[in-house]
Protein backbone atom coordinates (compact mmCIF):
# COMPACT_ATOMS: atom_id res chain seq x y z
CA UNK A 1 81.64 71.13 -74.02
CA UNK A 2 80.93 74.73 -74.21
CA UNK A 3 79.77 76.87 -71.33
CA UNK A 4 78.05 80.96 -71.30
CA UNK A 5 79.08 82.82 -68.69
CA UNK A 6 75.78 84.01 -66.90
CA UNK A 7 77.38 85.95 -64.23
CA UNK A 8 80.64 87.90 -64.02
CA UNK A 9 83.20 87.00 -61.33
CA UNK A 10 81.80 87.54 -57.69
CA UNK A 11 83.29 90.20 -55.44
CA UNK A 12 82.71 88.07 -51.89
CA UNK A 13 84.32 84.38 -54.24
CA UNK A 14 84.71 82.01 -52.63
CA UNK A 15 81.97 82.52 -50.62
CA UNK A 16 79.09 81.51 -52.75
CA UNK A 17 75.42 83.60 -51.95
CA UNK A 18 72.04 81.61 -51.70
CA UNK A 19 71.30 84.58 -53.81
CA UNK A 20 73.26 82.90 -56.63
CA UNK A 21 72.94 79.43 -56.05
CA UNK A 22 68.68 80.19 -56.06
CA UNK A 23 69.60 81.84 -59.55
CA UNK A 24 71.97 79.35 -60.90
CA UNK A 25 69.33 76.59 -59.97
CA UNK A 26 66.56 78.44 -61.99
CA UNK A 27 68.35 79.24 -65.15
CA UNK A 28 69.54 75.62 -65.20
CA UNK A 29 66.27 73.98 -65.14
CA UNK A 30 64.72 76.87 -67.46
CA UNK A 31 67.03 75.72 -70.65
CA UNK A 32 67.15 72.13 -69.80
CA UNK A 33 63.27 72.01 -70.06
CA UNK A 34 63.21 73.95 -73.60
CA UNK A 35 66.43 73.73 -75.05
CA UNK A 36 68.65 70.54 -76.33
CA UNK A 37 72.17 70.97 -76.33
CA UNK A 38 73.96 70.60 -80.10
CA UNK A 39 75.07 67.51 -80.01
CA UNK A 40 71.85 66.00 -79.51
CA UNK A 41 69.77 68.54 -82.16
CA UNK A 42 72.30 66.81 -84.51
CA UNK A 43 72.46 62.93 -83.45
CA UNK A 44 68.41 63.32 -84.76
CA UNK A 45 69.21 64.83 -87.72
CA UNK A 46 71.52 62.01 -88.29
CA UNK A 47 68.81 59.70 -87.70
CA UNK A 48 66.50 61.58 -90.30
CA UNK A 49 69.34 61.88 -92.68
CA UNK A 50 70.43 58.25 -93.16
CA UNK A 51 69.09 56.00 -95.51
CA UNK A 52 69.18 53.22 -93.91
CA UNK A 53 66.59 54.90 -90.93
CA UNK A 54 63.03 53.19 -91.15
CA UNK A 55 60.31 54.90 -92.39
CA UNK A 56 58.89 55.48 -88.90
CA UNK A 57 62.47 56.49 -87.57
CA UNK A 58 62.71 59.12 -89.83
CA UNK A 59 59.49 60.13 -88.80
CA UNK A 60 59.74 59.85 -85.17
CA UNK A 61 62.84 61.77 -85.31
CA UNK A 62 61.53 64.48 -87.56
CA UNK A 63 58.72 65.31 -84.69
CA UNK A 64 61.42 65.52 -82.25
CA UNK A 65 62.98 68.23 -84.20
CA UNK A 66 59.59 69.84 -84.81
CA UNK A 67 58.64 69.67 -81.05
CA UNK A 68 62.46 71.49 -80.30
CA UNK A 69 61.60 74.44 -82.32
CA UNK A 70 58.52 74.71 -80.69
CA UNK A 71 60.18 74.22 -77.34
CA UNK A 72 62.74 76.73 -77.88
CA UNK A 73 60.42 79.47 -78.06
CA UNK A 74 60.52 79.31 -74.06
CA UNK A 75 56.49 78.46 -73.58
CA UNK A 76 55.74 75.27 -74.31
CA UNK A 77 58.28 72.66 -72.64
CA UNK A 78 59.69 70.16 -74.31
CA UNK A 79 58.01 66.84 -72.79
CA UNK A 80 54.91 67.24 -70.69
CA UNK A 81 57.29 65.26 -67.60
CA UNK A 82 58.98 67.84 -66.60
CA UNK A 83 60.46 65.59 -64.64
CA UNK A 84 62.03 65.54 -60.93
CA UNK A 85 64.54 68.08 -60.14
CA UNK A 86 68.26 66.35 -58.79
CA UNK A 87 71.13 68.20 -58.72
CA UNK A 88 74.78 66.31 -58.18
CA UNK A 89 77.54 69.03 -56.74
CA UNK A 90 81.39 69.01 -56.52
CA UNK A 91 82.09 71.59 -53.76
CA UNK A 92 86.15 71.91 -53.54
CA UNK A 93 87.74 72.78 -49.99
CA UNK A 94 88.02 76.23 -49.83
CA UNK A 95 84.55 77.48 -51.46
CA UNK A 96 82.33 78.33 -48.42
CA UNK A 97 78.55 78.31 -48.39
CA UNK A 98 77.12 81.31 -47.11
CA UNK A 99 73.68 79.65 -46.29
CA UNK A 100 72.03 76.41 -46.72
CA UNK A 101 72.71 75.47 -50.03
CA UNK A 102 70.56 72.41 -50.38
CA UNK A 103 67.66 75.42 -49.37
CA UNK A 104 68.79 78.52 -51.54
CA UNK A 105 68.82 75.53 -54.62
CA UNK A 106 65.00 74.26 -53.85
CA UNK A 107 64.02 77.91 -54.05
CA UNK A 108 65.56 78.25 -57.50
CA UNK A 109 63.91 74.82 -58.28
CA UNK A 110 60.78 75.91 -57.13
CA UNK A 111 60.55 79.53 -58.67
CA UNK A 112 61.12 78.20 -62.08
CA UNK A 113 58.21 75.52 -62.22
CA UNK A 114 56.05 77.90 -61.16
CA UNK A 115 57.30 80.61 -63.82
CA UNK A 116 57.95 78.25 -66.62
CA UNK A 117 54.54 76.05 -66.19
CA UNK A 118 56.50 72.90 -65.47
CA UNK A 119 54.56 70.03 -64.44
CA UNK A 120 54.18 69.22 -60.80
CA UNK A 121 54.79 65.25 -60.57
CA UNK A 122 56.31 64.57 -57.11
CA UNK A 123 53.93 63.26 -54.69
CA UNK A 124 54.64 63.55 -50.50
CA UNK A 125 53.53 61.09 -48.43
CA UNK A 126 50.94 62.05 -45.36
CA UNK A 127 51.04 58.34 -43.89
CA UNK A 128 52.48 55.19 -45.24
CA UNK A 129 49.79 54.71 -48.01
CA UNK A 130 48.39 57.81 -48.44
CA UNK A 131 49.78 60.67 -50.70
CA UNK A 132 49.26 64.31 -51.63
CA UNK A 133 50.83 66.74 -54.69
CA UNK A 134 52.57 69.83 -52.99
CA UNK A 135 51.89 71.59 -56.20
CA UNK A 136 56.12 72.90 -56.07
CA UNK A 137 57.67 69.76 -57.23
CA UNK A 138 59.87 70.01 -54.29
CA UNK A 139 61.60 68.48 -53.01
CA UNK A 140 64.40 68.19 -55.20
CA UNK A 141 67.07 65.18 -54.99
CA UNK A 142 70.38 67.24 -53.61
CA UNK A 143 73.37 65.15 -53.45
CA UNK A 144 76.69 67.46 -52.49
CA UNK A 145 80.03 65.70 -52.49
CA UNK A 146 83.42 67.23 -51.16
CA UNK A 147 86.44 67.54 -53.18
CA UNK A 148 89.26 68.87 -53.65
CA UNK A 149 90.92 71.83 -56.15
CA UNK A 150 93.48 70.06 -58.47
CA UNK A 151 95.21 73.57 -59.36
CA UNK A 152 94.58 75.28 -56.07
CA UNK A 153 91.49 77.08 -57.52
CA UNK A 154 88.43 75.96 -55.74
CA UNK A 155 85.17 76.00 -57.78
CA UNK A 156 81.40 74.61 -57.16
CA UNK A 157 80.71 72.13 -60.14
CA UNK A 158 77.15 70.97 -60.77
CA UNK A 159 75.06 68.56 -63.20
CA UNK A 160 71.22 69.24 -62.97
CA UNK A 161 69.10 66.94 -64.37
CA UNK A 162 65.33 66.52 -64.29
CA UNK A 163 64.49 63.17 -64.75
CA UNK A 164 60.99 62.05 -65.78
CA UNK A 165 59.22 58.77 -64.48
CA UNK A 166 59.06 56.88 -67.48
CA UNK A 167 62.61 56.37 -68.41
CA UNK A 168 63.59 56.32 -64.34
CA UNK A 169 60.99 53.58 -64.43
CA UNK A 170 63.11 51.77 -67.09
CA UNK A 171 66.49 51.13 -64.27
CA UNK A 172 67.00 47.89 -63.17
CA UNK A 173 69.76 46.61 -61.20
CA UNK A 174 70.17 42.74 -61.30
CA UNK A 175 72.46 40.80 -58.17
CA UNK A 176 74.09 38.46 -60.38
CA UNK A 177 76.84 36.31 -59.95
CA UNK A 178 80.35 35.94 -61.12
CA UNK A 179 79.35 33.58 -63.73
CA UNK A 180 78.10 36.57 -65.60
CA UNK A 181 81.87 37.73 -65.87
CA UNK A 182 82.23 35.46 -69.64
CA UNK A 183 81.80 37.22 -72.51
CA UNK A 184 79.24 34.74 -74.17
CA UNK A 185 77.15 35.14 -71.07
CA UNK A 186 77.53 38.96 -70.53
CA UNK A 187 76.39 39.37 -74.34
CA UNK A 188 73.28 37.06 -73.65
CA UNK A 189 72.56 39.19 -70.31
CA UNK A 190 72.65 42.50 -72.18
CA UNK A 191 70.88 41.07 -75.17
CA UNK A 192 67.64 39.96 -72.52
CA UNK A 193 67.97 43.16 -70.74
CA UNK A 194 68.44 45.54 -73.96
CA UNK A 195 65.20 43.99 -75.66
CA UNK A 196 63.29 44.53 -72.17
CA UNK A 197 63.65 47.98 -72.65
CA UNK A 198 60.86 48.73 -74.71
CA UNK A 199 59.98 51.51 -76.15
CA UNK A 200 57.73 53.49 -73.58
CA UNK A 201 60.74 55.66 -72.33
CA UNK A 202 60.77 57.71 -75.45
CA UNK A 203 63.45 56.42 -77.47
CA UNK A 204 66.31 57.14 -79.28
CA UNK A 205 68.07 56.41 -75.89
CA UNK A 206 71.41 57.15 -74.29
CA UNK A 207 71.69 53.33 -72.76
CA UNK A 208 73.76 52.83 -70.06
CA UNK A 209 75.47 49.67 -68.39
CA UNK A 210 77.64 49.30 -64.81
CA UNK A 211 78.98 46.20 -63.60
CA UNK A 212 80.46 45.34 -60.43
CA UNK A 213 80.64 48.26 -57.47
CA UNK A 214 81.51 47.96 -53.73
CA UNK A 215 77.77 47.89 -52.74
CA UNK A 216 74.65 48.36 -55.22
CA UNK A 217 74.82 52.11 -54.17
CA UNK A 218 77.61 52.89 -55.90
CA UNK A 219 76.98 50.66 -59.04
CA UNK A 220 73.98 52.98 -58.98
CA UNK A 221 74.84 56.43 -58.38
CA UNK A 222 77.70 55.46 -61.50
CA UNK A 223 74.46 54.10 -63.75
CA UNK A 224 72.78 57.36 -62.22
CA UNK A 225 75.44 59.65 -63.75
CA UNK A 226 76.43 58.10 -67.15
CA UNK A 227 72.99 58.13 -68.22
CA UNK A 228 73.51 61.69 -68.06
CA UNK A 229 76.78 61.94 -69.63
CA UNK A 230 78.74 62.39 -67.47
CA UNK A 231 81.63 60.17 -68.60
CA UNK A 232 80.89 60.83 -72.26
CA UNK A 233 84.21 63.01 -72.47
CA UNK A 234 86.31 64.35 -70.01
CA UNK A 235 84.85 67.76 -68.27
CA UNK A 236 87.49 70.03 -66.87
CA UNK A 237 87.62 69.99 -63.05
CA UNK A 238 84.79 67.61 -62.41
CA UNK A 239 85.91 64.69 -60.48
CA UNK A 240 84.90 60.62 -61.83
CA UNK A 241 85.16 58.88 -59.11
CA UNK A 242 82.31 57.22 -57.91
CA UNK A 243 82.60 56.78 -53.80
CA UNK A 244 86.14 57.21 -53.86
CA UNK A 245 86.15 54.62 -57.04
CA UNK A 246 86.91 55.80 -60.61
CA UNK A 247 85.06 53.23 -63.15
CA UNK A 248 86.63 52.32 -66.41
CA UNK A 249 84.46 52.15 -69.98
CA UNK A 250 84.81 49.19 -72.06
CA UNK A 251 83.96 50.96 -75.71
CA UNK A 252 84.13 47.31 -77.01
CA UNK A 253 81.22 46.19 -75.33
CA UNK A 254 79.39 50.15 -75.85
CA UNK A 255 79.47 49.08 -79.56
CA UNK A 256 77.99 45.66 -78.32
CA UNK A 257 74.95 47.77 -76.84
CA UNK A 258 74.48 49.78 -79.80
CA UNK A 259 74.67 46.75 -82.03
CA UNK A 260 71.80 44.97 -79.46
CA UNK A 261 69.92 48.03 -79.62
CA UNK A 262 69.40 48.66 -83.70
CA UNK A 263 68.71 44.22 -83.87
CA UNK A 264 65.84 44.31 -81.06
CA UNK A 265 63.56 45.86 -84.39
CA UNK A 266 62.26 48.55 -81.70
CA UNK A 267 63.47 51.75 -83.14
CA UNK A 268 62.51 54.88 -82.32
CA UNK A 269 58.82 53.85 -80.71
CA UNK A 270 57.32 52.37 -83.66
CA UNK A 271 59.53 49.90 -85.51
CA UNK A 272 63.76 50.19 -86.91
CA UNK A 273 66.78 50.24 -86.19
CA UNK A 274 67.58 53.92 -83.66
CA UNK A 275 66.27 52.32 -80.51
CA UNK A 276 69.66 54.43 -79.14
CA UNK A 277 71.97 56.73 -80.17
CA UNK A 278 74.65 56.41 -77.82
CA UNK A 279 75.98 53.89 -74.83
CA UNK A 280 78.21 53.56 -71.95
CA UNK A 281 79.73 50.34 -70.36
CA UNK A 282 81.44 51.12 -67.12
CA UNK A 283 83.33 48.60 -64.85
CA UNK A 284 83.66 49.14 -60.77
CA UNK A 285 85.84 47.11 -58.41
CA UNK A 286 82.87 44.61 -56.40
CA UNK A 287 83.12 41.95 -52.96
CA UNK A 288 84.05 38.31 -54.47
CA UNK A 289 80.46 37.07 -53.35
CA UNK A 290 78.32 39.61 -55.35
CA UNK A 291 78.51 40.64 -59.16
CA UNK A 292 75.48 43.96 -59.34
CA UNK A 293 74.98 44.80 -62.92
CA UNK A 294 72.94 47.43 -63.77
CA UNK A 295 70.99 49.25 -67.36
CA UNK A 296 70.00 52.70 -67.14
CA UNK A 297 68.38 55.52 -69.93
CA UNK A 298 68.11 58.65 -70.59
CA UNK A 299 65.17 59.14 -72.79
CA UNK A 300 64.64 61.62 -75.97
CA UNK A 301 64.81 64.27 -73.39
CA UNK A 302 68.10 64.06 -72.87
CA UNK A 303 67.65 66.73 -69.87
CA UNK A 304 71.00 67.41 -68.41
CA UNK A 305 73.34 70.09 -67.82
CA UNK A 306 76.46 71.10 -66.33
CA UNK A 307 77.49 74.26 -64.75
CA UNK A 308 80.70 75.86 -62.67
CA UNK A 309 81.01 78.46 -60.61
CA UNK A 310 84.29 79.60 -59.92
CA UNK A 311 87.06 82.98 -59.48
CA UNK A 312 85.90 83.77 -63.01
CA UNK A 313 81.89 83.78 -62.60
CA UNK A 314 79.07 81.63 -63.19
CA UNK A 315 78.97 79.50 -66.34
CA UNK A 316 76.39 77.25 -67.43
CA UNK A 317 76.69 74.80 -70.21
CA UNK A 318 75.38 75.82 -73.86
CA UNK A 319 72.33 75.29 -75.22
CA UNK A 320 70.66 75.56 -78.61
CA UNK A 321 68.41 78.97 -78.13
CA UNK A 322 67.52 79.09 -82.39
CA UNK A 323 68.15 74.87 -83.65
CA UNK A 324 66.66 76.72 -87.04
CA UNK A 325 70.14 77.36 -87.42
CA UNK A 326 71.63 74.19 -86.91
CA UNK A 327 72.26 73.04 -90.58
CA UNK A 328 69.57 70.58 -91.66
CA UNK A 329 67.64 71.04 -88.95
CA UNK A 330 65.09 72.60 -90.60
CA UNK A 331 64.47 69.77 -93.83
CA UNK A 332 64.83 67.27 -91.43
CA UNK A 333 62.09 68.66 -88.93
CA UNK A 334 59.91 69.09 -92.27
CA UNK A 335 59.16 65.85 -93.15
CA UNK A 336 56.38 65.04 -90.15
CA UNK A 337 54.70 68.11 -91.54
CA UNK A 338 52.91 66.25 -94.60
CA UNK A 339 49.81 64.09 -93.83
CA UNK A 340 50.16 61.04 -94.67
CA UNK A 341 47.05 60.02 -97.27
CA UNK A 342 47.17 56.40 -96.15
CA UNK A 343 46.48 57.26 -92.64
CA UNK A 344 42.96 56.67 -91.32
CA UNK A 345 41.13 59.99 -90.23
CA UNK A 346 38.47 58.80 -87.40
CA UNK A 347 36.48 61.94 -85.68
CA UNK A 348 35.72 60.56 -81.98
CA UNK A 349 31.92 62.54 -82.16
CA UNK A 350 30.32 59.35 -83.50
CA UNK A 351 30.79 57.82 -79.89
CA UNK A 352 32.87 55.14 -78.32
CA UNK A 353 31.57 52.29 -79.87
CA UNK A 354 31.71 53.65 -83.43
CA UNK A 355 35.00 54.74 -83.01
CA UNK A 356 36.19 51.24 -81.55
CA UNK A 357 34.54 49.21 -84.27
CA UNK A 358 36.23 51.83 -87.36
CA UNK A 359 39.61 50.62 -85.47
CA UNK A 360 39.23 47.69 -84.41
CA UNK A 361 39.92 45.67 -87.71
CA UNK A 362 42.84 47.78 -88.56
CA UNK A 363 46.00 46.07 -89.48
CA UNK A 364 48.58 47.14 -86.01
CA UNK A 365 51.13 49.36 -87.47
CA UNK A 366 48.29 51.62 -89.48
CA UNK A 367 48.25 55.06 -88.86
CA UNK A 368 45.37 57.14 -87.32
CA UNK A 369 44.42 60.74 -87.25
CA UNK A 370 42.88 61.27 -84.46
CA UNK A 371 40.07 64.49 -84.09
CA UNK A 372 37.53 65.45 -81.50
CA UNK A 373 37.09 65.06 -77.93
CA UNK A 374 39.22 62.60 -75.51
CA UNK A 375 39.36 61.62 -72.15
CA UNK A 376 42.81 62.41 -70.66
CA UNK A 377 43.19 60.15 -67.46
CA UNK A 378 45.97 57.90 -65.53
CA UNK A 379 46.91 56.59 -62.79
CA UNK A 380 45.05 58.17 -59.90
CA UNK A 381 41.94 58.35 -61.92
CA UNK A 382 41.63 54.31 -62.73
CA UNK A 383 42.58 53.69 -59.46
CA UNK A 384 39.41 55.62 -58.26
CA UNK A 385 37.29 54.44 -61.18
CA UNK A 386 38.58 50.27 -60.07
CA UNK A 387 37.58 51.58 -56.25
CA UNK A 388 33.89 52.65 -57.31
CA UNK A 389 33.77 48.86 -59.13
CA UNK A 390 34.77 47.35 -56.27
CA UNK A 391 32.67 48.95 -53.73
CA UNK A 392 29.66 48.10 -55.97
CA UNK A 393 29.04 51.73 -57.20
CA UNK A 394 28.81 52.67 -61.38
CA UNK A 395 31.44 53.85 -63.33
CA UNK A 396 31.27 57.40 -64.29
CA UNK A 397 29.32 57.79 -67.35
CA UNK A 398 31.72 59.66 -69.65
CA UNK A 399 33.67 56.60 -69.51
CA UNK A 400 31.26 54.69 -71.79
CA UNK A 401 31.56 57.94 -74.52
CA UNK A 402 34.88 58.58 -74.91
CA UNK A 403 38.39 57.31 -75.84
CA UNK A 404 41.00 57.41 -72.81
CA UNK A 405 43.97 58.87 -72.86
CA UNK A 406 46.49 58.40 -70.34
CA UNK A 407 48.02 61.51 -70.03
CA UNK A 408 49.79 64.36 -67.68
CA UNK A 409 49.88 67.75 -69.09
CA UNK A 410 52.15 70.59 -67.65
CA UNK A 411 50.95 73.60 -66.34
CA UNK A 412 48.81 75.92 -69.10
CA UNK A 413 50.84 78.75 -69.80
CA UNK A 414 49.33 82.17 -71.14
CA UNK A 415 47.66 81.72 -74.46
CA UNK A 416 47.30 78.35 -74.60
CA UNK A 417 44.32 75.67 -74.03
CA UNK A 418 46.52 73.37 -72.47
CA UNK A 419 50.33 72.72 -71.34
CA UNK A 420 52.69 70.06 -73.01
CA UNK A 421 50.46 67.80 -73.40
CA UNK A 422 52.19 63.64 -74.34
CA UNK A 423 50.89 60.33 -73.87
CA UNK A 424 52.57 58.48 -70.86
CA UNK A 425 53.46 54.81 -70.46
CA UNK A 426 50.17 52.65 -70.94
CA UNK A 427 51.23 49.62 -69.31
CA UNK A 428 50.91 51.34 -66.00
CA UNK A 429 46.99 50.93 -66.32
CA UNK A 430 47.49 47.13 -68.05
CA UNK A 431 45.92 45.57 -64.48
CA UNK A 432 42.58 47.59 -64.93
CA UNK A 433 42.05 45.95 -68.14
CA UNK A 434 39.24 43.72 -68.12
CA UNK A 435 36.96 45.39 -64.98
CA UNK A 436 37.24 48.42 -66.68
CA UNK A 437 36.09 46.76 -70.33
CA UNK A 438 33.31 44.79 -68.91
CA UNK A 439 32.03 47.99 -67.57
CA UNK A 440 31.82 49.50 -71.22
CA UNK A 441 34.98 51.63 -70.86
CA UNK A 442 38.65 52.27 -72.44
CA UNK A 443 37.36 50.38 -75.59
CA UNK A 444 39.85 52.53 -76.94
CA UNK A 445 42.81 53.72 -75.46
CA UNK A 446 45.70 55.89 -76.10
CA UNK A 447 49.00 56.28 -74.68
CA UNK A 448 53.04 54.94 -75.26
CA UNK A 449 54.97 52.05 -75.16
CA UNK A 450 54.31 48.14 -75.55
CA UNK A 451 51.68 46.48 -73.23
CA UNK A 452 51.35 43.44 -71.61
CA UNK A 453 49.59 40.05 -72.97
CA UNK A 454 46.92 40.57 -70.15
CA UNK A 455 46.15 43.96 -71.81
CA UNK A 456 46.45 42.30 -75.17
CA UNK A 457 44.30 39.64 -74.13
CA UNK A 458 41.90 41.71 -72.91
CA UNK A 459 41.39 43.73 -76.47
CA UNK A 460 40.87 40.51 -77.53
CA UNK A 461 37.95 39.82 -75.57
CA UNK A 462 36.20 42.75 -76.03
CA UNK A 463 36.95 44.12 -78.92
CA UNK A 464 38.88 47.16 -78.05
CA UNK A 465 41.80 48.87 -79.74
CA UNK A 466 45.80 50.29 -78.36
CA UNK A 467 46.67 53.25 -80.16
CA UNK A 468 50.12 54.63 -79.52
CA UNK A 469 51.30 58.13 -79.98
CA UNK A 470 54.35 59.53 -80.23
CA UNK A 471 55.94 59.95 -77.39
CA UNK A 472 58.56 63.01 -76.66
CA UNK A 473 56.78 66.12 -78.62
CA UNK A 474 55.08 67.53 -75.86
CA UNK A 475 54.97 71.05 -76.68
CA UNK A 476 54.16 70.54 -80.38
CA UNK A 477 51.38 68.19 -79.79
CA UNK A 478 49.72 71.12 -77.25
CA UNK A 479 50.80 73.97 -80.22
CA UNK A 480 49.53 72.22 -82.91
CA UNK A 481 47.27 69.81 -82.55
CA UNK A 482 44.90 70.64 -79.02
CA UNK A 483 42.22 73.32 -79.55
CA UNK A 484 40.58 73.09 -76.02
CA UNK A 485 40.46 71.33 -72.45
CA UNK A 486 38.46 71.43 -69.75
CA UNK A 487 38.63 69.23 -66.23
CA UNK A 488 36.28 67.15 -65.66
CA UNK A 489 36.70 64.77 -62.86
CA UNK A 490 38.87 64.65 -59.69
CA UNK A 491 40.26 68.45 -59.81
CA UNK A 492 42.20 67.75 -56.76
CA UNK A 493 45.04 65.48 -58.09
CA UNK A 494 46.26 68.15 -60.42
CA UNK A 495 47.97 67.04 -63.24
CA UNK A 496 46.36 63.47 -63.01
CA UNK A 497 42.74 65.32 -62.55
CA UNK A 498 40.45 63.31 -65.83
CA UNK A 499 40.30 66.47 -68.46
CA UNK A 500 38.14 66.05 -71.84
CA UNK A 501 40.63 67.78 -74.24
CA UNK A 502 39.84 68.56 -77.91
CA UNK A 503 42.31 67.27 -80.55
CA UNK A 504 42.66 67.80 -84.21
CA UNK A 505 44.63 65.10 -85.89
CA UNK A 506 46.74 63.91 -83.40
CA UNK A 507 48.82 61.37 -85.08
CA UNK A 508 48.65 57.98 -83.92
CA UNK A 509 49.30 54.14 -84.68
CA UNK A 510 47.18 51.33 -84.23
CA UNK A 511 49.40 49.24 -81.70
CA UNK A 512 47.01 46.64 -80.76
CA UNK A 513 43.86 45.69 -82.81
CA UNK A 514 40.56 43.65 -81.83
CA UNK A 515 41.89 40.70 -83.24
CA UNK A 516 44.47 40.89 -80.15
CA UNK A 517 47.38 41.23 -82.90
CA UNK A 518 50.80 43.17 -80.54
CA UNK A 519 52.10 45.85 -83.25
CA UNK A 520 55.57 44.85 -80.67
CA UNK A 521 55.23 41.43 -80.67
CA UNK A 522 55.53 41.41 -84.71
CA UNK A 523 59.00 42.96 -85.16
């Protein structure tokens, strides 16, 4: 792991500023949210490169590389969940804190969403059920451990991470039992869980799997940190135990995960074999009466970084800043670049209905280019729109015009019509299915990920069409393929406000069809 050294030794070490830890903080998140380190640049050009990739891997992967060059230009973000800011720090006995470090870091937080046009997704509660957007993303997740130097040199040791919702979304932690502890039975527990995954976390994934643990927090906080690497290979200094507890990695059963992973037929969002491209299996002590096992992910944007500051300065860990010059990178991001002439080019000015019945006998698994104007709604909005239905009151009418896309943008930045702009997880909105198709709306819908049968059954019923974009390519998606947006409904919930956005062949897949065929359920 290599580090840059982003400030020179400190004349007042060990005695850290808020000056520093506010600056550290900010040039953290500001390359995680644009730049990938090397290593993962180069696990998609693997996934481009080998021949035995599906068709849709290679292509999936090939945006991804697209969408980092984009990214890397320092406007455009690389997913439009910009995720939640949490910071995990090491502080050794003898560096002193010459403020309130949990403080001088939320100002760094803060200062760079609001420079870099990050999206603002954390929501504060004002009572028990009611909720408003701060419009800082603050606050962050802080979680400061003490330590202690192992060569007498004390240093501050940090892994940020901003985590979006939909691969958070995707951690579940299971109380089994100690009859899982058979290896027959652990490989038919992973093989359940693995295929549960789905693909509306933006895959390739790093998986990750923990079993056993004094008490489900610490099985957790372990999941927590090996989804972001942080037992991938041994990092000078930083200290692996968990609680007091360091877990041990069985690579046998990694290989297990990677082997489920390719057989589940999920690939990379839309069908193959690079549903991950790496795994850890960790093992923790546990009480005889309980057995917690627990799957984790880090999605395509793999978001995490580490940084030290100690005697010899401030050093944060390396990023890509030009992946044009990773060999490869290039003629493997070119090959989402041709149109594909088998695709079907639908232009959403001949209405809802028109555009729903040129879709809706479409085989699942077609692909669509998709042109003209959009809703761009989610979970706020249908939850207002359901409210109206139930107190007896219409349904807006540009519901019964346009397509819906469940969407999130980031901030717009200078220059731009609109922020990184990616579908989110669609089967959020599956329980507003039929109320809102009886009222003549989201006849067509766009987002991510597999949905469930009552959303299937639903398109069945009425007629209406999934399409599923590619999630992941945030900022080339708003570069290259949105010409304008405007908000239309419900300005006050900010990101989730309902926008009619302009698109020019945004590339899509028919993922459930009027027939009620699943695109998922087929692999």
């Amino acid at each position: 792991m290599e580090f840059d050294t982003i400030l020179p030794p400190q004349t007042n070490f060990p005695r850290i500023s808020a000056e520093n830890l506010s600056f550290l903080a900010a040039e953290a998140f500001k390359r995680l949210s644009f730049t990938f380190t090397r290593s993962h640049l180069l696990h998609l050009v693997s996934i481009v490169q080998n021949p035995h990739s599906s068709a849709h891997d290679r292509l999936i992967a090939s945006y991804m590389l697209k969408n980092a060059l984009v990214a890397a230009r320092g406007k455009l973000a690389l997913c439009q969940d910009t995720g939640t800011a949490q910071v995990f720090a090491w502080k050794d006995e003898g560096i002193i804190l010459g403020s309130d470090g949990i403080e001088a870091l939320s100002q760094g937080i803060a200062r760079t969403w609001k420079d870099c046009f990050l999206r603002n997704s954390t929501l504060e509660a004002k009572t028990f059920f009611s909720e408003v957007n701060p419009g800082t993303n603050l606050p962050a997740q802080i979680h400061l451990c003490a330590t202690f130097p192992k060569d007498g040199k004390p240093a501050l040791r940090f892994l940020f991470c901003a985590k979006g919702g939909g691969s958070s979304n995707k951690t579940n932690l299971v109380q089994a039992t100690p009859a899982l502890l058979d290896p027959q039975a652990f490989q038919s527990f992973l093989e359940k869980q693995i295929a549960s995954l789905g693909v509306a976390a933006c895959p390739p994934y790093s998986i990750a799997v923990v079993a056993g643990g004094i008490s489900p927090e610490q099985n957790l906080l372990a999941l927590k940190l090996a989804t972001c690497g942080y037992f991938d290979e041994e990092i000078e200094g930083f200290d692996t135990r968990i609680m007091g507890v360091t877990p041990t990695r069985d690579k046998e059963l990694e290989s297990t995960v990677l082997s489920l992973a390719t057989h589940t037929g999920l690939g990379a969002q839309f069908g193959g074999t690079a549903l991950a491209i790496s795994a850890r299996v960790l093992r923790l002590p546990r009480h005889g009466a309980s057995f917690p096992v627990s799957i984790g992910v880090s999605c395509s944007a793999h978001r995490n970084l580490y940084a030290v500051i100690d005697h010899k300065g401030i050093h944060l860990q390396s990023t890509v800043q030009r992946p044009e010059e990773i060999p490869g990178l290039l003629e493997a991001a070119s090959l989402c670049t041709s149109q594909p002439t088998e695709a079907v080019r639908v232009d959403t000015s001949i209405g809802l209905i028109a555009c729903r019945d040129a879709l809706a006998s479409l085989s699942t698994g077609t692909q669509v280019l998709l042109s003209g104007k959009i809703l761009v709604a989610r979970d706020a909005a249908h939850a207002r729109w359901r409210a109206l239905l139930r107190e007896g009151k219409p349904l807006p009418k540009y519901l019964q015009h346009y397509i819906i896309m469940y969407a999130g943008p980031a901030e717009t930045p200078d220059g731009y019509a609109l922020g990184s702009f990616g579908p989110t997880t669609a089967g959020r909105m599956d329980e507003y299915a039929d109320e809102l198709m009886r009222g003549g709306a989201a006849l067509v819908t766009l987002a991510k990920g597999n949905r469930s049968a009552q959303w299937t059954a639903a398109c069945k019923k009425w007629n209406a069409v999934y399409l599923g974009s590619p999630g992941g390519i945030a900022a080339l998606i708003s570069e290259n393929h949105i010409s304008a947006s405007e908000i239309l409904d419900y300005p006050e919930l900010g990101m989730e406000a309902v926008r009619l956005v302009t698109v020019k062949n945004l590339p899509c897949f028919v993922l459930t069809n009027g027939r009620g065929d699943d695109f998922y359920s087929m692999l």
